[in-house]
N, C-alpha and C. Protein backbone atom coordinates (compact mmCIF):
# COMPACT_ATOMS: atom_id res chain seq x y z
N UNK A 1 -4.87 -35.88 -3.28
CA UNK A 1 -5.97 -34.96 -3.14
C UNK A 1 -5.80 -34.06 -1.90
N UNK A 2 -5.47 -34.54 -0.99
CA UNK A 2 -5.11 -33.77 0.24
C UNK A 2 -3.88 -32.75 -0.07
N UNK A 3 -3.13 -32.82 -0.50
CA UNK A 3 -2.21 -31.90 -1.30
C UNK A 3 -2.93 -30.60 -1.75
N UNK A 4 -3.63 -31.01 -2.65
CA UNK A 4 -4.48 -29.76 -2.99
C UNK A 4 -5.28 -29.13 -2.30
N UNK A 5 -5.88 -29.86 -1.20
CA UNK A 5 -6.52 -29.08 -0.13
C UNK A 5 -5.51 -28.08 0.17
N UNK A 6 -4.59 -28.91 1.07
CA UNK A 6 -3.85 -28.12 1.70
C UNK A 6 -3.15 -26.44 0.45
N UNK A 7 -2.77 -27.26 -0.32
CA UNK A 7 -2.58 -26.03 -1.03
C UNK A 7 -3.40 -24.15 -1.33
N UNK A 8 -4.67 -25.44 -1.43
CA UNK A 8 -6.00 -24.36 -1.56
C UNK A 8 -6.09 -23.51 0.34
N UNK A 9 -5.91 -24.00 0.87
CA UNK A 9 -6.24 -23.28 2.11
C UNK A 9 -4.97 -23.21 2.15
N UNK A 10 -4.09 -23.36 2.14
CA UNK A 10 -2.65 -21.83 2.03
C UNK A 10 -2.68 -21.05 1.28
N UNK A 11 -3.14 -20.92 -0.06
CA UNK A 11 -3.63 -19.97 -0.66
C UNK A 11 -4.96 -18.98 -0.61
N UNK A 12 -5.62 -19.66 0.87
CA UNK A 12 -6.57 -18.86 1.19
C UNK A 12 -6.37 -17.84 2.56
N UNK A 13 -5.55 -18.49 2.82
CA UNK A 13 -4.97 -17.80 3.87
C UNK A 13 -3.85 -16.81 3.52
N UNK A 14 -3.20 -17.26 2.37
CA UNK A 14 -2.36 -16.00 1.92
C UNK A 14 -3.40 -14.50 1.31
N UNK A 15 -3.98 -14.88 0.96
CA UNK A 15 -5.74 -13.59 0.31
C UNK A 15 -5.90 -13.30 1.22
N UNK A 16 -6.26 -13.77 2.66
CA UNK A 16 -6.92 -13.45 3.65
C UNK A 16 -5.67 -12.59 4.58
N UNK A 17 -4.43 -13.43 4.61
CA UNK A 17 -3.95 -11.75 5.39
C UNK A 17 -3.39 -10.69 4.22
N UNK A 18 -3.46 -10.57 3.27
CA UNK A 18 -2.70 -9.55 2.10
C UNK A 18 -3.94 -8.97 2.45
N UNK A 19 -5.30 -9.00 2.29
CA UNK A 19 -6.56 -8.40 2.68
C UNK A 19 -6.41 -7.57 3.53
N UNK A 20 -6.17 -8.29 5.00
CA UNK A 20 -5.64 -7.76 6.29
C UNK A 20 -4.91 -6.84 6.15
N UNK A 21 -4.02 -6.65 5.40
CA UNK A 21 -2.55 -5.77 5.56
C UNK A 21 -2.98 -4.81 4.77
N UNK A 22 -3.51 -4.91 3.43
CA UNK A 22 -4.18 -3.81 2.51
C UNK A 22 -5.55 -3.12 3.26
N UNK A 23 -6.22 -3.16 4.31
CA UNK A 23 -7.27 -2.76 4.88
C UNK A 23 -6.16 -1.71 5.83
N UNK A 24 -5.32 -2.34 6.09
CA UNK A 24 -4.58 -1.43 7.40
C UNK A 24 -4.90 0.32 6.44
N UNK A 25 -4.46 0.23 5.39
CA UNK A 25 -3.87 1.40 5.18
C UNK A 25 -5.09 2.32 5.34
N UNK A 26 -4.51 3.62 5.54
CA UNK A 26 -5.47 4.63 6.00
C UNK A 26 -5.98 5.89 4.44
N UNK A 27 -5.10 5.35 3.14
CA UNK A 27 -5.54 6.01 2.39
C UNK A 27 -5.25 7.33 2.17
N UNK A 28 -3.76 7.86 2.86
CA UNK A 28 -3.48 9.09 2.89
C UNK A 28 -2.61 9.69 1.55
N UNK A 29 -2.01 8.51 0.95
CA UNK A 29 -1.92 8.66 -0.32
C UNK A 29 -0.71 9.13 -0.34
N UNK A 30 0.39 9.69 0.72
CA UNK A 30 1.63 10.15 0.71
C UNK A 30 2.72 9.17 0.26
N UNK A 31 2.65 8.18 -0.16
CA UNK A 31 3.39 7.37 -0.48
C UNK A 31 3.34 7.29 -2.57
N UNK A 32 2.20 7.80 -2.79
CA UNK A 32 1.99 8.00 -4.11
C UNK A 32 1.96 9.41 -4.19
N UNK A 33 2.38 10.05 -3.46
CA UNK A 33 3.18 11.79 -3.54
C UNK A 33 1.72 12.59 -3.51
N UNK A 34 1.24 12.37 -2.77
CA UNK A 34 -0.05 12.98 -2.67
C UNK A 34 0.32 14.65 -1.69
N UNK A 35 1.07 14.74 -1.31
CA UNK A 35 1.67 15.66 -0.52
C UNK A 35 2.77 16.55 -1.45
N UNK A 36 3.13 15.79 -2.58
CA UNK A 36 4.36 16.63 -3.18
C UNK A 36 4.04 16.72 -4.67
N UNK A 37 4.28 15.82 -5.42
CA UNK A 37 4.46 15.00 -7.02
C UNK A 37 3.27 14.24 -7.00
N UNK A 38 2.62 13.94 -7.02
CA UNK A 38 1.28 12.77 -7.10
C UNK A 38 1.67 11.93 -8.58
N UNK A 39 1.64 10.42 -8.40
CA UNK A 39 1.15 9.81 -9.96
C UNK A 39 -0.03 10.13 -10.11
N UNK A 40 0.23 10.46 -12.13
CA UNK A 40 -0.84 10.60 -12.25
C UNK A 40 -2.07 9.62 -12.27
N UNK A 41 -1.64 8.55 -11.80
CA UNK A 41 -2.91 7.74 -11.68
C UNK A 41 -3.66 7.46 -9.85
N UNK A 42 -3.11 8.42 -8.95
CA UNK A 42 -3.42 8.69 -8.08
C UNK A 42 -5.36 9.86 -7.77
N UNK A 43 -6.07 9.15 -6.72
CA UNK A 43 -7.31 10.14 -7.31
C UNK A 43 -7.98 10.16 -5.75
N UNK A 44 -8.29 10.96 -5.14
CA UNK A 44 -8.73 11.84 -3.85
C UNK A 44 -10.17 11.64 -4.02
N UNK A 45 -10.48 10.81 -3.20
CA UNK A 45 -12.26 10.29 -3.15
C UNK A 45 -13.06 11.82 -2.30
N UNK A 46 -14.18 11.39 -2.57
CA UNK A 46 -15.19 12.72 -1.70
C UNK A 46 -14.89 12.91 -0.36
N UNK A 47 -14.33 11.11 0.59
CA UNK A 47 -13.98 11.22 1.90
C UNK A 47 -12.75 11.32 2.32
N UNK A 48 -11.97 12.11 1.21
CA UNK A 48 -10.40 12.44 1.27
C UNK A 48 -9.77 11.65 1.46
N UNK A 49 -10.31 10.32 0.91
CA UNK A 49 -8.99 8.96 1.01
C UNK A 49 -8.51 8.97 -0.59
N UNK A 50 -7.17 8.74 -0.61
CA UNK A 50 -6.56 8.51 -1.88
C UNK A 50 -6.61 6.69 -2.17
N UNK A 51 -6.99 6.87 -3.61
CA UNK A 51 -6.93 5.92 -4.42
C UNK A 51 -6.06 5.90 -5.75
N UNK A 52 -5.91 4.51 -6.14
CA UNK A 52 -4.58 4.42 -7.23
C UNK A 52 -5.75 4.01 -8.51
N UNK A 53 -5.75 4.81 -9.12
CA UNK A 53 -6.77 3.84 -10.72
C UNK A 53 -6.62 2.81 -11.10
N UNK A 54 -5.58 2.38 -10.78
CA UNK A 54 -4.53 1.15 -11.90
C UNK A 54 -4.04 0.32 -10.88
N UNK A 55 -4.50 0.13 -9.78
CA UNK A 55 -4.27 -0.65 -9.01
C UNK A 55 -3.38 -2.10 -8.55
N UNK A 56 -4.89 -2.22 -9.48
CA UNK A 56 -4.04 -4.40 -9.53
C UNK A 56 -2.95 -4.03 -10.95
N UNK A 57 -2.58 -2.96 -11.85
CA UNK A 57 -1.54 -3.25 -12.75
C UNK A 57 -0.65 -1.50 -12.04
N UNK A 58 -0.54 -1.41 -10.70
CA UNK A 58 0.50 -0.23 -10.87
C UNK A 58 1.80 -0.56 -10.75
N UNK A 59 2.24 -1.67 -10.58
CA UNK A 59 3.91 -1.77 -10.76
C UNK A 59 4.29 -1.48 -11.79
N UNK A 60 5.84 -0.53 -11.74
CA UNK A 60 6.42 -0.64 -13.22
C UNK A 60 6.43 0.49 -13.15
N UNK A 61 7.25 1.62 -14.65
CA UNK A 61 7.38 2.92 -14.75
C UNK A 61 6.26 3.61 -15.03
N UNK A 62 6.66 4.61 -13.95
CA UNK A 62 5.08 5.77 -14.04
C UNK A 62 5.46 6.69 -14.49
N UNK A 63 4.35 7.86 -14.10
CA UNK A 63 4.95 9.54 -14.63
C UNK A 63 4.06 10.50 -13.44
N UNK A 64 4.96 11.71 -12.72
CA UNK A 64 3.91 12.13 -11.91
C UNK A 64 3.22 13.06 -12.72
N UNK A 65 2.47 13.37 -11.74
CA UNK A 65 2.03 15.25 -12.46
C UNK A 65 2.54 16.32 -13.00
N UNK A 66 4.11 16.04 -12.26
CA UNK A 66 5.13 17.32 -13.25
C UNK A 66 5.96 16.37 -14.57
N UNK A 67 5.52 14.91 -14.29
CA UNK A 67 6.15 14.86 -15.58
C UNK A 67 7.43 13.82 -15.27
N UNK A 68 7.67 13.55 -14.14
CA UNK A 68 9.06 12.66 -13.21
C UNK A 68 8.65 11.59 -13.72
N UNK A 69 9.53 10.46 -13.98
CA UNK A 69 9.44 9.19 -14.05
C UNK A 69 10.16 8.58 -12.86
N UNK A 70 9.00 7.85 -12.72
CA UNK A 70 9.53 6.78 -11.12
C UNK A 70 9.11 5.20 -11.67
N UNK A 71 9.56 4.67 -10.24
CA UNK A 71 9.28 3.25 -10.57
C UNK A 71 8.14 2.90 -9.47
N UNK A 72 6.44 2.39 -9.93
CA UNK A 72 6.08 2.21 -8.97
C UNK A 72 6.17 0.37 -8.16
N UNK A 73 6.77 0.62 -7.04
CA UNK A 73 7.07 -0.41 -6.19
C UNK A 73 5.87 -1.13 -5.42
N UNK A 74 6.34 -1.86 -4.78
CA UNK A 74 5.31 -2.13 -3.67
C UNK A 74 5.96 -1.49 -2.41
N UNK A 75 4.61 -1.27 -1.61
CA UNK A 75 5.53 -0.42 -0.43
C UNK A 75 6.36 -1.10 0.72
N UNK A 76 6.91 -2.55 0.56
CA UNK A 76 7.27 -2.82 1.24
C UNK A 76 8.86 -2.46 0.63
N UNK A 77 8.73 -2.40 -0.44
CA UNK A 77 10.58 -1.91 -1.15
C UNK A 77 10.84 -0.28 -0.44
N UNK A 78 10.13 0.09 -0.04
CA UNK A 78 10.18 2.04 0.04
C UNK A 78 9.87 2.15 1.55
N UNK A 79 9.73 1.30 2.28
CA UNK A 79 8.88 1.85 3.71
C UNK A 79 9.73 2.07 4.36
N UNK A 80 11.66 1.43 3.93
CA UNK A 80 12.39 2.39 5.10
C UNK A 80 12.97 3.48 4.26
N UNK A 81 12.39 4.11 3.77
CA UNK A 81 12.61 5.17 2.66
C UNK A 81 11.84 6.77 3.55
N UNK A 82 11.81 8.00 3.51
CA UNK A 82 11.69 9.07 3.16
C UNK A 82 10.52 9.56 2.62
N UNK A 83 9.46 9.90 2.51
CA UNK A 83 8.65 10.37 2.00
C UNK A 83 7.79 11.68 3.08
N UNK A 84 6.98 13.22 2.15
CA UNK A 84 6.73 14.30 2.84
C UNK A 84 5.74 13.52 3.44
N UNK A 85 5.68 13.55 4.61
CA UNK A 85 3.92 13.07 5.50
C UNK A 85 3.77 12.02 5.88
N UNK A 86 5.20 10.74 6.17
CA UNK A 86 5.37 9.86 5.64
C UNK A 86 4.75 9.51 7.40
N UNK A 87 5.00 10.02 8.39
CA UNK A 87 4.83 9.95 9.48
C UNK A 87 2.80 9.16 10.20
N UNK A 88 2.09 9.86 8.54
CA UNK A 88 0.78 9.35 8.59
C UNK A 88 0.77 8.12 8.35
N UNK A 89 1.79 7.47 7.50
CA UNK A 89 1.83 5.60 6.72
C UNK A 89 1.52 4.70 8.50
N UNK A 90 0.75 4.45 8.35
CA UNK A 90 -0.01 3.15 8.90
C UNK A 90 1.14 1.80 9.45
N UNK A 91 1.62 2.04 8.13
CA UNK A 91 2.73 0.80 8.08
C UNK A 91 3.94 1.22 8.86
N UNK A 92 3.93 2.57 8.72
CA UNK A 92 5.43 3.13 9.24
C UNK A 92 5.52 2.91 10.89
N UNK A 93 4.13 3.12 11.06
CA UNK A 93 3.92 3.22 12.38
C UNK A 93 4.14 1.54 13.18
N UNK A 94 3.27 0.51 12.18
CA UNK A 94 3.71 -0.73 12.79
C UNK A 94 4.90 -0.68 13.12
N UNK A 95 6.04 -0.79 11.84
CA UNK A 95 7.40 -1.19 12.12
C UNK A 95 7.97 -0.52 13.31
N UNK A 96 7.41 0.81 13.82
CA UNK A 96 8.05 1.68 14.56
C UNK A 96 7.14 0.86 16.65
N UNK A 97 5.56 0.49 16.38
CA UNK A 97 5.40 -0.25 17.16
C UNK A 97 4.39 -1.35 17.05
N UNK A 98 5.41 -2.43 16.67
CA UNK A 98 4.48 -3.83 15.79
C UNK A 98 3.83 -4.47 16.92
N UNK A 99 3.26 -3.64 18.23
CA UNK A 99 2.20 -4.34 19.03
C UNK A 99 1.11 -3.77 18.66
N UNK A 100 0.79 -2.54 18.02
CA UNK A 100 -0.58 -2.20 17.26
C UNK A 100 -1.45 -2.99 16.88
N UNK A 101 -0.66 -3.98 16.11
CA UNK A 101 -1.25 -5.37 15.18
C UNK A 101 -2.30 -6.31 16.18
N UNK A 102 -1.48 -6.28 17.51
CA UNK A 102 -1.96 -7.35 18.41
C UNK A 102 -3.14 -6.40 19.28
N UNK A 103 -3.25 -5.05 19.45
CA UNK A 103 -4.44 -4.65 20.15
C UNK A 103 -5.33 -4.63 19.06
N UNK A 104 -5.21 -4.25 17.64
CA UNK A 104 -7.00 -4.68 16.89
C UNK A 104 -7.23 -5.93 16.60
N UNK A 105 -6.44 -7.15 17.01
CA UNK A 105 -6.83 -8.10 16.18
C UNK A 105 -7.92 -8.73 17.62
């Protein structure tokens, strides 16, 4: 029985920082080509944060707005990758200075 505890609270703690790490982002949407090609399942809220429609199912082959087929990843496959505006990614910025993490927490 203790097994499963433990299991259950590692699995609550895995929700709880993927939470963490998905809150980081700032919603600028340049990583889903919001700056160039956009998927088309990409969508620009009233407070100019970008959102994905398809969220919990966007992995796998997409199509942008002109029509490109890509593969959508998770962004940890692409973050030492290239992208227009890429300089706004949240994430880019940790890797570049991963003491950020430690002044909001």
């Amino acid at each position: 029985m203790k097994s499963l505890t433990r299991k259950t609270q590692y699995q609550k703690r895995l929700e709880t920082m993927e939470k963490r790490w998905e809150d980081l982002c700032i919603r600028c949407g340049g990583c889903c080509g919001a700056f160039d090609d956009p998927c088309v399942y990409l969508r620009k809220g009233k407070d100019n944060r970008y959102s994905c429609s398809i969220y919990p199912h966007r992995l796998g082959e997409r199509v942008t707005v002109a029509g490109e087929k890509f593969d959508c990843v998770q962004l940890r496959k692409i973050i030492n990758t290239h992208w227009k505006n890429d300089h706004l990614c949240v994430y880019k910025k940790i890797l570049r200075m991963p003491w950020i993490l430690e002044e909001e927490a």
